[in-house]
C-alpha atoms as a PDB file:
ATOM      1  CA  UNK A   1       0.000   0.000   0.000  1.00  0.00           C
ATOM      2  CA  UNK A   2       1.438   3.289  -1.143  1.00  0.00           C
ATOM      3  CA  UNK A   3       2.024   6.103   1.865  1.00  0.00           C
ATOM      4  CA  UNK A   4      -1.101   8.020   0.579  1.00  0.00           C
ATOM      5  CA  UNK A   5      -3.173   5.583   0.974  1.00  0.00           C
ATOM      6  CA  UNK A   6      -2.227   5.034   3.989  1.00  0.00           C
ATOM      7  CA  UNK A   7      -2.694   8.592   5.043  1.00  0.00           C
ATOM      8  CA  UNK A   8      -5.973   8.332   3.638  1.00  0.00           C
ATOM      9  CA  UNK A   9      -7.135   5.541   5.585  1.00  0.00           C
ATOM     10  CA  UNK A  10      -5.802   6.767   9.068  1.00  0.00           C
ATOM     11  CA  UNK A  11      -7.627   9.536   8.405  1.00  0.00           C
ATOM     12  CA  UNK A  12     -10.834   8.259   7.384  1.00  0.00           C
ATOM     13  CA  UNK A  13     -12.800  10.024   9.929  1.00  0.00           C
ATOM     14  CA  UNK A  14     -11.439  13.116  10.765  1.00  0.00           C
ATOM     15  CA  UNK A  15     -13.626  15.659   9.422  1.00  0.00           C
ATOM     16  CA  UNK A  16     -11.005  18.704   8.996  1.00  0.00           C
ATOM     17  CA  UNK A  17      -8.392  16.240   6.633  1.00  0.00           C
ATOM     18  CA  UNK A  18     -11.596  15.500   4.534  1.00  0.00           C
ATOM     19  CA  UNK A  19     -12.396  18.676   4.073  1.00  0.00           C
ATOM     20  CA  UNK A  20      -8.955  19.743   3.107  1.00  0.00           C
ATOM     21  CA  UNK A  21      -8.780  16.781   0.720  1.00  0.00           C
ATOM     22  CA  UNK A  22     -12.258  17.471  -0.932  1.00  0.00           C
ATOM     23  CA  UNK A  23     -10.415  20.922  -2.140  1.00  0.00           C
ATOM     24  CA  UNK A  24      -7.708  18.971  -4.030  1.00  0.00           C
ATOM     25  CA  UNK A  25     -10.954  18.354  -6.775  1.00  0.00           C
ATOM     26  CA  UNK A  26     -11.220  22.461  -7.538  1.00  0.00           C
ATOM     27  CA  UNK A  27      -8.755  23.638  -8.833  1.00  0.00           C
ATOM     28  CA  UNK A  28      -9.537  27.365  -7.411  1.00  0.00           C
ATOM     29  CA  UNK A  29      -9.396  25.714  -3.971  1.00  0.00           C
ATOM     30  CA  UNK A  30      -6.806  23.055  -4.412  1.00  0.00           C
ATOM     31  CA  UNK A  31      -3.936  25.121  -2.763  1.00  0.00           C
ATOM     32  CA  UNK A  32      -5.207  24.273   0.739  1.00  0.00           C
ATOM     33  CA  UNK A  33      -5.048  20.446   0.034  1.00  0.00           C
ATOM     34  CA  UNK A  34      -1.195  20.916  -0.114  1.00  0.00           C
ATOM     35  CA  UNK A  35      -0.037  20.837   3.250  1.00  0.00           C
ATOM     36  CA  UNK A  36      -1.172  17.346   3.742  1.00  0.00           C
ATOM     37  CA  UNK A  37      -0.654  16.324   0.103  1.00  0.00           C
ATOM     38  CA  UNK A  38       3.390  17.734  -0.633  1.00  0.00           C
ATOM     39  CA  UNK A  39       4.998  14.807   1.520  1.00  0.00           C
ATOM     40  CA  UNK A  40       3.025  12.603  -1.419  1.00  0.00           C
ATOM     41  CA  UNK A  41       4.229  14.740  -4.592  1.00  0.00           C
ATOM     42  CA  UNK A  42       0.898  16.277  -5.051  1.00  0.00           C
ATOM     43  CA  UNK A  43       1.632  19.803  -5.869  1.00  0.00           C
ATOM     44  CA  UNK A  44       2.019  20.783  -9.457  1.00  0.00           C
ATOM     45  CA  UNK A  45       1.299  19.955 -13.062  1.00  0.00           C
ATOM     46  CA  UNK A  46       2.802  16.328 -13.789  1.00  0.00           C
ATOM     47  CA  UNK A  47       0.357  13.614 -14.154  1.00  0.00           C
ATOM     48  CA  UNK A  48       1.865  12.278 -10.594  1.00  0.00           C
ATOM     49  CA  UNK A  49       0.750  15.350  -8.998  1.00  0.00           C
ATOM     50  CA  UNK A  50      -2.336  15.164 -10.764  1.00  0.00           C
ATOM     51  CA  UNK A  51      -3.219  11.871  -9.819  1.00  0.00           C
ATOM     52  CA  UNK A  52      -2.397  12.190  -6.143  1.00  0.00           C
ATOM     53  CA  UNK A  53      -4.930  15.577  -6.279  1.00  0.00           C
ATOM     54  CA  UNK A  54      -7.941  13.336  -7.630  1.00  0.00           C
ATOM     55  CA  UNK A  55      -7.098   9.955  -5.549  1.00  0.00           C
ATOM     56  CA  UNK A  56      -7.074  12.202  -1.796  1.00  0.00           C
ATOM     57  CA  UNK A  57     -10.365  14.283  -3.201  1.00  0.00           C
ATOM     58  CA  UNK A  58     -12.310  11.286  -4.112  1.00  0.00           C
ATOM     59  CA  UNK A  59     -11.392   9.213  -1.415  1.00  0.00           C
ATOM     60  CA  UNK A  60     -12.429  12.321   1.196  1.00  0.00           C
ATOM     61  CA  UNK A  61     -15.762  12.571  -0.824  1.00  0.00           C
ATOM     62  CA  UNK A  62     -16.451   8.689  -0.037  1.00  0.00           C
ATOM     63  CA  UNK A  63     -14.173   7.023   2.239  1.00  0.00           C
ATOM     64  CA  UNK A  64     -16.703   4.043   3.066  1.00  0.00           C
ATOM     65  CA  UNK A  65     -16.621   3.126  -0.715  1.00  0.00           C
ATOM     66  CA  UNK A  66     -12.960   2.231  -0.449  1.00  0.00           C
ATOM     67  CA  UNK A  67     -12.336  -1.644  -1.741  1.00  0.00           C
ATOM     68  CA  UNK A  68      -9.223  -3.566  -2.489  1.00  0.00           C
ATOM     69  CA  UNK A  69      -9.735  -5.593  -5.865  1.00  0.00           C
ATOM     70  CA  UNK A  70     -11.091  -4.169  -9.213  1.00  0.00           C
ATOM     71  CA  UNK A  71     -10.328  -1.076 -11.178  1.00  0.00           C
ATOM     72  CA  UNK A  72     -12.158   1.539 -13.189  1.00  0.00           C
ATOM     73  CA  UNK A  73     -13.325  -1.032 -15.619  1.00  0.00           C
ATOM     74  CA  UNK A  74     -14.530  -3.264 -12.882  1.00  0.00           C
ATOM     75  CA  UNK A  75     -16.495   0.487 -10.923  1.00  0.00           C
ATOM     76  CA  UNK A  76     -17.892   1.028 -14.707  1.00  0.00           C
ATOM     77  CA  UNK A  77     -19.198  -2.498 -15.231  1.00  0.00           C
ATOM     78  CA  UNK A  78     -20.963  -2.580 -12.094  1.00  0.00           C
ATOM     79  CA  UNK A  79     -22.649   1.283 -12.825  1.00  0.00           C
ATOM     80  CA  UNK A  80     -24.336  -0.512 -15.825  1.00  0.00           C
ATOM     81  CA  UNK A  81     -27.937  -1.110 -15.459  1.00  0.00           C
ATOM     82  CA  UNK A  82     -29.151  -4.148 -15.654  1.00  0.00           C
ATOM     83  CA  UNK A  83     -30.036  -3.959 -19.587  1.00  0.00           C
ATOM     84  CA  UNK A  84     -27.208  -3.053 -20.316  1.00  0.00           C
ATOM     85  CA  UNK A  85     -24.253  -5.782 -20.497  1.00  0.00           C
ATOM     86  CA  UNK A  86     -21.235  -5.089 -21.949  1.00  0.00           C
ATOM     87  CA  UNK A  87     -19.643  -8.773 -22.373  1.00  0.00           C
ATOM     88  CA  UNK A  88     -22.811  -8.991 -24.545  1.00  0.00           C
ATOM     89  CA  UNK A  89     -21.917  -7.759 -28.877  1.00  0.00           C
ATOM     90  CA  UNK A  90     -24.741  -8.715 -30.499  1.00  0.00           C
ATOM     91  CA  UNK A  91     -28.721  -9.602 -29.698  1.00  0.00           C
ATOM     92  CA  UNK A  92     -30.257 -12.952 -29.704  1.00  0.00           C
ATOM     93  CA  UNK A  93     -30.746 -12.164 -33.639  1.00  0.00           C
ATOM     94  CA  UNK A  94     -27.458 -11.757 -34.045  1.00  0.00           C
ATOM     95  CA  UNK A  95     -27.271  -8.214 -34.447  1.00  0.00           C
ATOM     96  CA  UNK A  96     -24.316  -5.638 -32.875  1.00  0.00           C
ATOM     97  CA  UNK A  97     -26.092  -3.772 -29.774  1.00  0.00           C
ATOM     98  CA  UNK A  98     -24.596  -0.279 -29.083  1.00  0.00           C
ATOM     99  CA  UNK A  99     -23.462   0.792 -25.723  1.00  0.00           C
ATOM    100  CA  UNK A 100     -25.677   1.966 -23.230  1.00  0.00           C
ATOM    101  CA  UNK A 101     -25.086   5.174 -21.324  1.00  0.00           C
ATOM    102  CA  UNK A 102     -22.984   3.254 -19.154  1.00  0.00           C
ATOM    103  CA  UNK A 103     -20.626   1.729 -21.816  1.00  0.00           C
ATOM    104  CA  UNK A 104     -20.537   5.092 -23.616  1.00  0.00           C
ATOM    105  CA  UNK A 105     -19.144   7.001 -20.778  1.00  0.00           C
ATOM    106  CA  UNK A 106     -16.856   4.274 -20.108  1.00  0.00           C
ATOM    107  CA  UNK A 107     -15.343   4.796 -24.077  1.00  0.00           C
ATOM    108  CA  UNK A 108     -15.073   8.623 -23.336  1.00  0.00           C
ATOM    109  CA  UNK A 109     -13.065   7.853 -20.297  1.00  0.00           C
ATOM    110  CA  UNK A 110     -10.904   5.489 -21.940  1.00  0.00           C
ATOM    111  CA  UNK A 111     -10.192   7.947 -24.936  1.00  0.00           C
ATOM    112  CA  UNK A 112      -9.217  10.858 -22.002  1.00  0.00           C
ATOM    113  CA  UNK A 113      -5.780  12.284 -22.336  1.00  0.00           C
ATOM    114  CA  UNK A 114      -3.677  12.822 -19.944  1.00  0.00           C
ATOM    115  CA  UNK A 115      -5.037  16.312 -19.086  1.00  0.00           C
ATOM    116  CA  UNK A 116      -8.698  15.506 -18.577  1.00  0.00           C
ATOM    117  CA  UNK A 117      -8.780  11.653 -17.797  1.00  0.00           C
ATOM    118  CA  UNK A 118      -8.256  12.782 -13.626  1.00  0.00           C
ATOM    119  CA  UNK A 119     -11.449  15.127 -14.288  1.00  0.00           C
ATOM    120  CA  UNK A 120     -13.586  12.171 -16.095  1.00  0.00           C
ATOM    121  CA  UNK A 121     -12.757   9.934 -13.615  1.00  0.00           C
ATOM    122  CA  UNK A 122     -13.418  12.192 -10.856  1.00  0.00           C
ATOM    123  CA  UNK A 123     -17.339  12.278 -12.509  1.00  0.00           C
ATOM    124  CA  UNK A 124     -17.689   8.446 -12.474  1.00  0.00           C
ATOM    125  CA  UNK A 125     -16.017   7.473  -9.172  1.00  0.00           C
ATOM    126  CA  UNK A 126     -18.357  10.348  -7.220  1.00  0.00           C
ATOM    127  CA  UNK A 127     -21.171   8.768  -9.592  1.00  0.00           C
ATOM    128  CA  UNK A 128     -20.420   5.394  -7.916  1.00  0.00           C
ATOM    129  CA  UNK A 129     -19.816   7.025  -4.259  1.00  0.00           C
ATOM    130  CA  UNK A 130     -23.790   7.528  -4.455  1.00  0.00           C
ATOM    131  CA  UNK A 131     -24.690   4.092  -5.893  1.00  0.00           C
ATOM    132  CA  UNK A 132     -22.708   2.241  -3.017  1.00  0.00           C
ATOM    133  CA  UNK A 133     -20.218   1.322  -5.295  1.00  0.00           C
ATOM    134  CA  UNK A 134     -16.807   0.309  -4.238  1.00  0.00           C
ATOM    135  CA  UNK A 135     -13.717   1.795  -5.932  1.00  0.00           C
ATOM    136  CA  UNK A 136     -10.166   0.465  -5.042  1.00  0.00           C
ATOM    137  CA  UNK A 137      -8.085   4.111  -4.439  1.00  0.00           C
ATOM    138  CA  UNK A 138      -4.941   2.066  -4.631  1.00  0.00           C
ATOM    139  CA  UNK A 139      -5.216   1.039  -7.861  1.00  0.00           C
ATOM    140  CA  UNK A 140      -6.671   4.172  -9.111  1.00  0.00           C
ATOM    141  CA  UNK A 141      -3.915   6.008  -7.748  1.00  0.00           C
ATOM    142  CA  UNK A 142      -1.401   4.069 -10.017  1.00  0.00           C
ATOM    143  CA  UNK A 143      -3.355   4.136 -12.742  1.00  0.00           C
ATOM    144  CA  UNK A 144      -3.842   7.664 -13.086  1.00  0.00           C
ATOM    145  CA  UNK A 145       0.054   8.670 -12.489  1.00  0.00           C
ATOM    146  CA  UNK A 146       0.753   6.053 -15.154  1.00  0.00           C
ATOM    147  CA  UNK A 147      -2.075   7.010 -17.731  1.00  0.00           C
ATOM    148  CA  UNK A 148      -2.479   5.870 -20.489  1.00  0.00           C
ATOM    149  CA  UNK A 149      -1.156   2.484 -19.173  1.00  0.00           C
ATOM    150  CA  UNK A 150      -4.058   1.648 -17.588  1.00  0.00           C
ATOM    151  CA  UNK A 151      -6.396   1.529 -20.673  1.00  0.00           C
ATOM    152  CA  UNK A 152      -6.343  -1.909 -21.568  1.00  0.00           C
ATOM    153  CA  UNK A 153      -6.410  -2.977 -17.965  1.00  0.00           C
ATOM    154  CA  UNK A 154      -9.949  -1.033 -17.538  1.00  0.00           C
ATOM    155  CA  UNK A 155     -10.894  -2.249 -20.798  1.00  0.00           C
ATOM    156  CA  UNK A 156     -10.930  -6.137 -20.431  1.00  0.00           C
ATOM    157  CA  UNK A 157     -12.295  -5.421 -16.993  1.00  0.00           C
ATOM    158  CA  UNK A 158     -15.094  -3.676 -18.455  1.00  0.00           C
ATOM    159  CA  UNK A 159     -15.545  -6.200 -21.491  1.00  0.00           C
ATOM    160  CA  UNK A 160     -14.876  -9.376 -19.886  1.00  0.00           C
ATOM    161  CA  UNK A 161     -17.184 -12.569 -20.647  1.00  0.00           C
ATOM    162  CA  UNK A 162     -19.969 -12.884 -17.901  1.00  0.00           C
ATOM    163  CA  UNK A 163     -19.097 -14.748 -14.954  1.00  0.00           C
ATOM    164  CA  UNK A 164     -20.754 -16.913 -12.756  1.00  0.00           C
ATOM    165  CA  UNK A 165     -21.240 -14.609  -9.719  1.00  0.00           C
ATOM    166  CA  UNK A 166     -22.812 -11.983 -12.301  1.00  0.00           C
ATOM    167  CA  UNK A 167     -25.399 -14.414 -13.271  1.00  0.00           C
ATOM    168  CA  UNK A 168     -26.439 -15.342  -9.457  1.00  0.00           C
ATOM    169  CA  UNK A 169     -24.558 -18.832  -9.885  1.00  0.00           C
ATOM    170  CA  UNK A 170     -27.117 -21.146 -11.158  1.00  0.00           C
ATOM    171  CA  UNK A 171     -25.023 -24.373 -11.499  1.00  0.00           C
ATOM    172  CA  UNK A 172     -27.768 -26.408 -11.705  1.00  0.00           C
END
């Protein structure tokens, strides 16, 4: 576990480093995140910087949804409602369905740069913050100081053949 994670989870509950953090997400207001974010290379333009910025904001906005497996493409598959599957390419017919909302946003975050993918992400994670939606801050946290890296990682996540546990297990 990198140092600002574990920051982030010591300081899951107090109130005033939360606050602080959630100002790392403006960037009018971002100067009074860094005091608690320098020690973690989050002041300045690189990507690192970047990426350290978004990780401590969106953890502060949901700290409960914190989980240790997945990544982006795994949040993004479980947003999508429940007509919309995105192992699924064609109908029963035979023909190509398109993405739904879910899949669509998931393409625009994929196709981010390096200068807006910390912004798009910063949409979808507080997105899954209010559907109970677990999002592992680890992983995100390498994954944006290393974008575009993480693309194809996100990508078979989000495109992976139906499992099992998606389908409720029937065996029988």
């Amino acid at each position: 576990m990198s140092a600002l994670m574990e920051f982030l989870q010591r300081n899951a509950t107090n109130k005033r480093v939360l606050a602080a953090l959630r100002c790392a997400l403006v960037e009018s207001t971002e100067m009074r995140a860094w005091p608690l974010l320098a020690r973690f290379d989050g002041i300045g333009s690189s990507q690192r910087a970047r990426a350290v910025r978004t990780v401590a904001g969106l953890f502060a906005m949901h700290p409960d949804s914190h989980c240790d497996s997945g990544n982006m493409g795994t949040v993004c598959r479980a947003l999508c409602h429940e007509d919309e599957r995105p192992w699924e390419t064609s109908d029963s017919e035979g023909r190509a369905v398109a993405p739904g909302p879910m899949g669509r946003r998931f393409m625009a975050l994929l196709n981010a740069d390096r200068e807006e993918i910390c912004r798009r992400v910063s949409l979808i994670v507080a997105y899954a913050g209010s559907q109970g939606v677990g999002v592992n801050y680890a992983a995100l946290e390498k994954d944006l100081a290393e974008w575009p890296r993480a693309r194809e990682a996100w990508a078979s996540a989000f495109w992976a053949p139906q499992t099992d546990s998606e389908t409720g297990g029937d065996d029988a």
